[in-house]
C-alpha atoms as a PDB file:
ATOM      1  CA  UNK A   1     -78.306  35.373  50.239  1.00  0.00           C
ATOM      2  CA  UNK A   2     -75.652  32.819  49.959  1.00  0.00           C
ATOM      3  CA  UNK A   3     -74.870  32.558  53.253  1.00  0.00           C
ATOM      4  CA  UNK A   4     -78.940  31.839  54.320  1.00  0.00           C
ATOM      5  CA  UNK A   5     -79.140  29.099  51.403  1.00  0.00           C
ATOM      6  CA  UNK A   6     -76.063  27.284  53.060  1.00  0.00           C
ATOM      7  CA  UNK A   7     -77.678  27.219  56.132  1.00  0.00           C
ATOM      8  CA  UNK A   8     -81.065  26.116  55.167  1.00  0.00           C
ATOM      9  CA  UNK A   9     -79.644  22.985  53.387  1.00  0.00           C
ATOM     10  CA  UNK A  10     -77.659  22.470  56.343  1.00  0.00           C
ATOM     11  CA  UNK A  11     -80.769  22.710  58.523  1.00  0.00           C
ATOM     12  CA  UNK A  12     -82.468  20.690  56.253  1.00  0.00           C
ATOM     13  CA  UNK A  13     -80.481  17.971  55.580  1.00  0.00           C
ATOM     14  CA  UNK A  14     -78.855  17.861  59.158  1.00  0.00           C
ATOM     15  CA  UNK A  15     -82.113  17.900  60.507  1.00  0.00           C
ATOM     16  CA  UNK A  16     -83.320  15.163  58.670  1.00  0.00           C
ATOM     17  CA  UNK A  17     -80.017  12.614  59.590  1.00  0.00           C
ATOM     18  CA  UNK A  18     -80.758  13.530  63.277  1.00  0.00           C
ATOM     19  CA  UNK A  19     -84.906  12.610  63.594  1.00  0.00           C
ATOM     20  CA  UNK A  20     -84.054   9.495  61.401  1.00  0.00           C
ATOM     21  CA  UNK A  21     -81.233   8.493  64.030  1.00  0.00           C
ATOM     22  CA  UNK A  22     -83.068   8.930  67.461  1.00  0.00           C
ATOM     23  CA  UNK A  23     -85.368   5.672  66.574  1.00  0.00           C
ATOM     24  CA  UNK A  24     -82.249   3.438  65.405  1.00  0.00           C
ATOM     25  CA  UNK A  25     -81.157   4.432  68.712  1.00  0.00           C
ATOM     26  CA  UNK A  26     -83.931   3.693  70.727  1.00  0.00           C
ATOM     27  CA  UNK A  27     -84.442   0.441  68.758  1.00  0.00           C
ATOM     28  CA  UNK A  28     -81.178  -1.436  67.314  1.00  0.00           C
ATOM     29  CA  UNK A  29     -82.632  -4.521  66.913  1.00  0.00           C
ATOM     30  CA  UNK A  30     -85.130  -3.452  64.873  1.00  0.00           C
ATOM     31  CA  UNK A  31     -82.802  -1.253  62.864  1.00  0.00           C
ATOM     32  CA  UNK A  32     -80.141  -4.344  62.746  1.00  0.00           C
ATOM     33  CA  UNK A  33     -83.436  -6.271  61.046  1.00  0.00           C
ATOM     34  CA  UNK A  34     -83.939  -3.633  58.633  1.00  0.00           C
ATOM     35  CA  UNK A  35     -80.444  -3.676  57.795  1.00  0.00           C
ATOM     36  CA  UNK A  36     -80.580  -7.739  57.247  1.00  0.00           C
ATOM     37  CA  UNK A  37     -83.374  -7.423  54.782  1.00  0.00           C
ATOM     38  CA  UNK A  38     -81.012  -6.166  52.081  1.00  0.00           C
ATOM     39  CA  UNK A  39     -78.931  -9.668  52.419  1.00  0.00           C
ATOM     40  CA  UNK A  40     -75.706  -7.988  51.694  1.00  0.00           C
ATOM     41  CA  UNK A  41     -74.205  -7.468  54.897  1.00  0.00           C
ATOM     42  CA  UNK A  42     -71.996 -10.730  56.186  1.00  0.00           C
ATOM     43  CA  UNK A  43     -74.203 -12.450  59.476  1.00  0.00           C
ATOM     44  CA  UNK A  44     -73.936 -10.980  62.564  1.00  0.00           C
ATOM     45  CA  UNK A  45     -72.216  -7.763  60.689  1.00  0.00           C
ATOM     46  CA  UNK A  46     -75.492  -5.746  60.768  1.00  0.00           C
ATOM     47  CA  UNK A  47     -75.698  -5.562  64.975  1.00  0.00           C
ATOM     48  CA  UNK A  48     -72.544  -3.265  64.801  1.00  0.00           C
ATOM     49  CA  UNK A  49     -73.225  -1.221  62.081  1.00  0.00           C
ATOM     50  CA  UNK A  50     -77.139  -1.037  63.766  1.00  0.00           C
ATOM     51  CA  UNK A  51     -75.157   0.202  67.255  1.00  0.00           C
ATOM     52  CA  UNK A  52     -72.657   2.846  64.878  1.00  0.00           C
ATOM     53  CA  UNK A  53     -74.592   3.985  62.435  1.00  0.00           C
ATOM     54  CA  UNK A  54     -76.969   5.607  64.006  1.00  0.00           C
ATOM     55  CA  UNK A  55     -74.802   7.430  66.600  1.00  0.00           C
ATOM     56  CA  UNK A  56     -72.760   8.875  63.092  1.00  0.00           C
ATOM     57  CA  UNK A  57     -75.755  10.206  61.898  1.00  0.00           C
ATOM     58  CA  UNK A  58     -76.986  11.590  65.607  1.00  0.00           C
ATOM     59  CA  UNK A  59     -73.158  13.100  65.203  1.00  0.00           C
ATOM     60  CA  UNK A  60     -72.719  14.405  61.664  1.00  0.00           C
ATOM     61  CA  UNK A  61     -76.158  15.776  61.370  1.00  0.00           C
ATOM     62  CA  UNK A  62     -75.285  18.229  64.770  1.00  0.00           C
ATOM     63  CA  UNK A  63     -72.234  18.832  63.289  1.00  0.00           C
ATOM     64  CA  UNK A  64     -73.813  19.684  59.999  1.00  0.00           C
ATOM     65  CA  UNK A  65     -75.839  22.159  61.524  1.00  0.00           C
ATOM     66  CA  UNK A  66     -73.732  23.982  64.296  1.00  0.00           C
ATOM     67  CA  UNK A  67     -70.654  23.692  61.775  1.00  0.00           C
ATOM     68  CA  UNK A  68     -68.750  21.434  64.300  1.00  0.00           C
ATOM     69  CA  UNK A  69     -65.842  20.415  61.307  1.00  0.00           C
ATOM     70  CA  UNK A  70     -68.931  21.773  58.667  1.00  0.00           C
ATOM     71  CA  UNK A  71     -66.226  20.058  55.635  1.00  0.00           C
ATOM     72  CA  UNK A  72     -66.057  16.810  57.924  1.00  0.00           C
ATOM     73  CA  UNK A  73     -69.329  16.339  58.753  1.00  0.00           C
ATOM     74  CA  UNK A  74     -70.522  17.129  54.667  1.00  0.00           C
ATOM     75  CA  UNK A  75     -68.124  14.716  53.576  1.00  0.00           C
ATOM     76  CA  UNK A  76     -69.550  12.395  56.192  1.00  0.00           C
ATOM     77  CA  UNK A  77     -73.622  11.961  55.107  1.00  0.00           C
ATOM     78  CA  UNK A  78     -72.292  12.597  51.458  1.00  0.00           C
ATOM     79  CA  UNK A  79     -71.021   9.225  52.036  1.00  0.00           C
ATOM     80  CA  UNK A  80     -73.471   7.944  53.934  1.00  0.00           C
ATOM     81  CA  UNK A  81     -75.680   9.083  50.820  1.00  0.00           C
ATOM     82  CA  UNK A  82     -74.167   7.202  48.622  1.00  0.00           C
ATOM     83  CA  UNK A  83     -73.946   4.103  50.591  1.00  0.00           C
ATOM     84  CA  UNK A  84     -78.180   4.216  50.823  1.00  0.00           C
ATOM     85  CA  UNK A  85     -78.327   4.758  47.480  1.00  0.00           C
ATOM     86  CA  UNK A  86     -76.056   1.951  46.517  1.00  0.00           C
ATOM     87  CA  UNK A  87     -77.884  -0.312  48.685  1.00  0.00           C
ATOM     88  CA  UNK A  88     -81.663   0.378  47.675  1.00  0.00           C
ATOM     89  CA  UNK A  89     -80.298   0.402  43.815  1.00  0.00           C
ATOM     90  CA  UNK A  90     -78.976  -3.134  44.622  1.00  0.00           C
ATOM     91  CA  UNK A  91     -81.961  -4.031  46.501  1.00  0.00           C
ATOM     92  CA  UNK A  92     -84.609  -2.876  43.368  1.00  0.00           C
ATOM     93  CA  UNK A  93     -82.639  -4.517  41.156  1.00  0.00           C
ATOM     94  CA  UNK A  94     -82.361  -7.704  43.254  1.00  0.00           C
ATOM     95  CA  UNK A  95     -86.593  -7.369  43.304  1.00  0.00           C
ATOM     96  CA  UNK A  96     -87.147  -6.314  46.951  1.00  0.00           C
ATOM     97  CA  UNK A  97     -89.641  -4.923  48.313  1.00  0.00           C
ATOM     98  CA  UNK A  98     -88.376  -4.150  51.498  1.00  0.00           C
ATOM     99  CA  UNK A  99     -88.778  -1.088  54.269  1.00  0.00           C
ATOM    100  CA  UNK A 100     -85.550   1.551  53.707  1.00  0.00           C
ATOM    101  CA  UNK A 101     -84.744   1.620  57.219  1.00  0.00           C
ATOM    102  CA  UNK A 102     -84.250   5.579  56.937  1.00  0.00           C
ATOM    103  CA  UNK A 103     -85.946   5.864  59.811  1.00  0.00           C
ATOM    104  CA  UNK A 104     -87.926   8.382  58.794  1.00  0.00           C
ATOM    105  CA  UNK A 105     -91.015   7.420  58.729  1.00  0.00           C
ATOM    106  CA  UNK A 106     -92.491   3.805  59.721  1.00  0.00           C
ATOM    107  CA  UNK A 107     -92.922   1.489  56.668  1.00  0.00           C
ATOM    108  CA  UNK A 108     -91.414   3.431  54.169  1.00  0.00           C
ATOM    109  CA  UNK A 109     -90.063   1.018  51.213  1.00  0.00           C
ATOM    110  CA  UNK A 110     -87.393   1.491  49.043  1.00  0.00           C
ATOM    111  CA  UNK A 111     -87.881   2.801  45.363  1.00  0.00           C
ATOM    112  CA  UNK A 112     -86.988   5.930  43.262  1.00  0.00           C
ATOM    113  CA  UNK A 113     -88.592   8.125  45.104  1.00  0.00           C
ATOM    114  CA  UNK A 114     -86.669   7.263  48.186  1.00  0.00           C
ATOM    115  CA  UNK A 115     -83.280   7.271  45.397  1.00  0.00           C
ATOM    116  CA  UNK A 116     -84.088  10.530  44.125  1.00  0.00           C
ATOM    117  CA  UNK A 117     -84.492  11.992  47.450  1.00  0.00           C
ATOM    118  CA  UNK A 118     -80.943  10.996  48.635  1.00  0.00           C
ATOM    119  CA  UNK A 119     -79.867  11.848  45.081  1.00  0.00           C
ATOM    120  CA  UNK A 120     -81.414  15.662  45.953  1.00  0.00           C
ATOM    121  CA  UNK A 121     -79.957  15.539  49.303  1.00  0.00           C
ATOM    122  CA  UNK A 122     -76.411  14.920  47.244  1.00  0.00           C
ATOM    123  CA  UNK A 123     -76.813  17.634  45.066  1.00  0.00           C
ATOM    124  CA  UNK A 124     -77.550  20.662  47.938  1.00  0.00           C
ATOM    125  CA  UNK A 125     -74.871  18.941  49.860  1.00  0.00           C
ATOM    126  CA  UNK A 126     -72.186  19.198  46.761  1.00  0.00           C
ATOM    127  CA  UNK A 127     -73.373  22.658  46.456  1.00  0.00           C
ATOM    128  CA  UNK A 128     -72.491  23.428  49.880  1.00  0.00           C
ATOM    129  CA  UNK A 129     -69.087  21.778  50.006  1.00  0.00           C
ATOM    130  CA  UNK A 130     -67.951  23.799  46.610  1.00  0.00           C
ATOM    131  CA  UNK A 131     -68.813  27.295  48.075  1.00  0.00           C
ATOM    132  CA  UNK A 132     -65.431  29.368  48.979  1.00  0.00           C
ATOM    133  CA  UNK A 133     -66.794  31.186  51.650  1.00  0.00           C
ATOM    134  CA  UNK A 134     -68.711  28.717  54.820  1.00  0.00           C
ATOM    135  CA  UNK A 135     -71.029  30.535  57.111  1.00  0.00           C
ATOM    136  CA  UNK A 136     -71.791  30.214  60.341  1.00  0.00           C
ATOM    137  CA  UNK A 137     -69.411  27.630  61.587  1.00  0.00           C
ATOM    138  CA  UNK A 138     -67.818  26.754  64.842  1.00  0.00           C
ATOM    139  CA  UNK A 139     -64.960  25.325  64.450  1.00  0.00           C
ATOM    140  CA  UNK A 140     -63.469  25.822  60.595  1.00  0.00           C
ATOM    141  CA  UNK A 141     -60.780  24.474  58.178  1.00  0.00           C
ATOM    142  CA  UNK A 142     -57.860  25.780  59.024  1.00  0.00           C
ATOM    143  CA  UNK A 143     -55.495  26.167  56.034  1.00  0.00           C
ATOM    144  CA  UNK A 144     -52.034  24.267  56.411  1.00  0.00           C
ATOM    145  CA  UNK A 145     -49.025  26.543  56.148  1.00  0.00           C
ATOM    146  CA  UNK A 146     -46.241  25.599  53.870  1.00  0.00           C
END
């Protein structure tokens, strides 16, 4: 049972970072925009991280899912989690009322729902990266001989 439970949050949760990428990749300006609106990234900063962002996501979510370096890729979005939730916390706290830029779905705004989503996200991630035994993977940890 384990074993299907690992694989459904990684289905889950991979599958989500890789439908909210393919629009940031069709449209970086719009995402680089989005990514302004929180007025903490330094001008002109945003247009890279709107051209590499999305393209980590596109990559960590596949690798999430096939188990392409599963550890790698976790560690990855659990980081990238915790960046989004850092910056809408700043951003509600700051008053705006701004879109996410998740990409998930078109004029979404920031708030606790959005937070405790990514906080849930978090959670069945940590869960996955604690278990002793990964399942269907590609290309696994290999343990360093002393």
């Amino acid at each position: 049972m384990n074993k299907y439970i690992q694989l459904g949050i990684r289905l889950i949760v991979g599958g989500l970072f890789i439908y909210a990428s393919i629009d940031k990749i069709v449209d970086p300006s719009e995402f680089a925009k989005q990514i302004n609106n929180y007025h903490i990234i330094p001008f002109g900063l945003e247009n890279a991280i709107a051209l590499i962002l999305p393209w980590l996501e596109l990559f960590t979510g596949i690798g999430l899912i096939m188990g392409i370096y599963l550890e790698g890729s976790t560690i990855w979005i659990f980081l990238l989690l915790i960046s989004f939730i850092a910056l809408m916390g700043q951003a509600i706290l700051r008053g705006y009322n701004i879109e996410c830029g998740c990409g998930l779905k078109e004029g979404q705004m920031i708030g606790l729902a959005k937070i405790f989503e990514n906080v849930i996200m978090l959670i069945a991630l940590y869960w996955v990266i604690i278990q002793p035994k990964k399942y269907f993977i590609i290309f696994p940890k290999t343990e360093l001989e002393e």
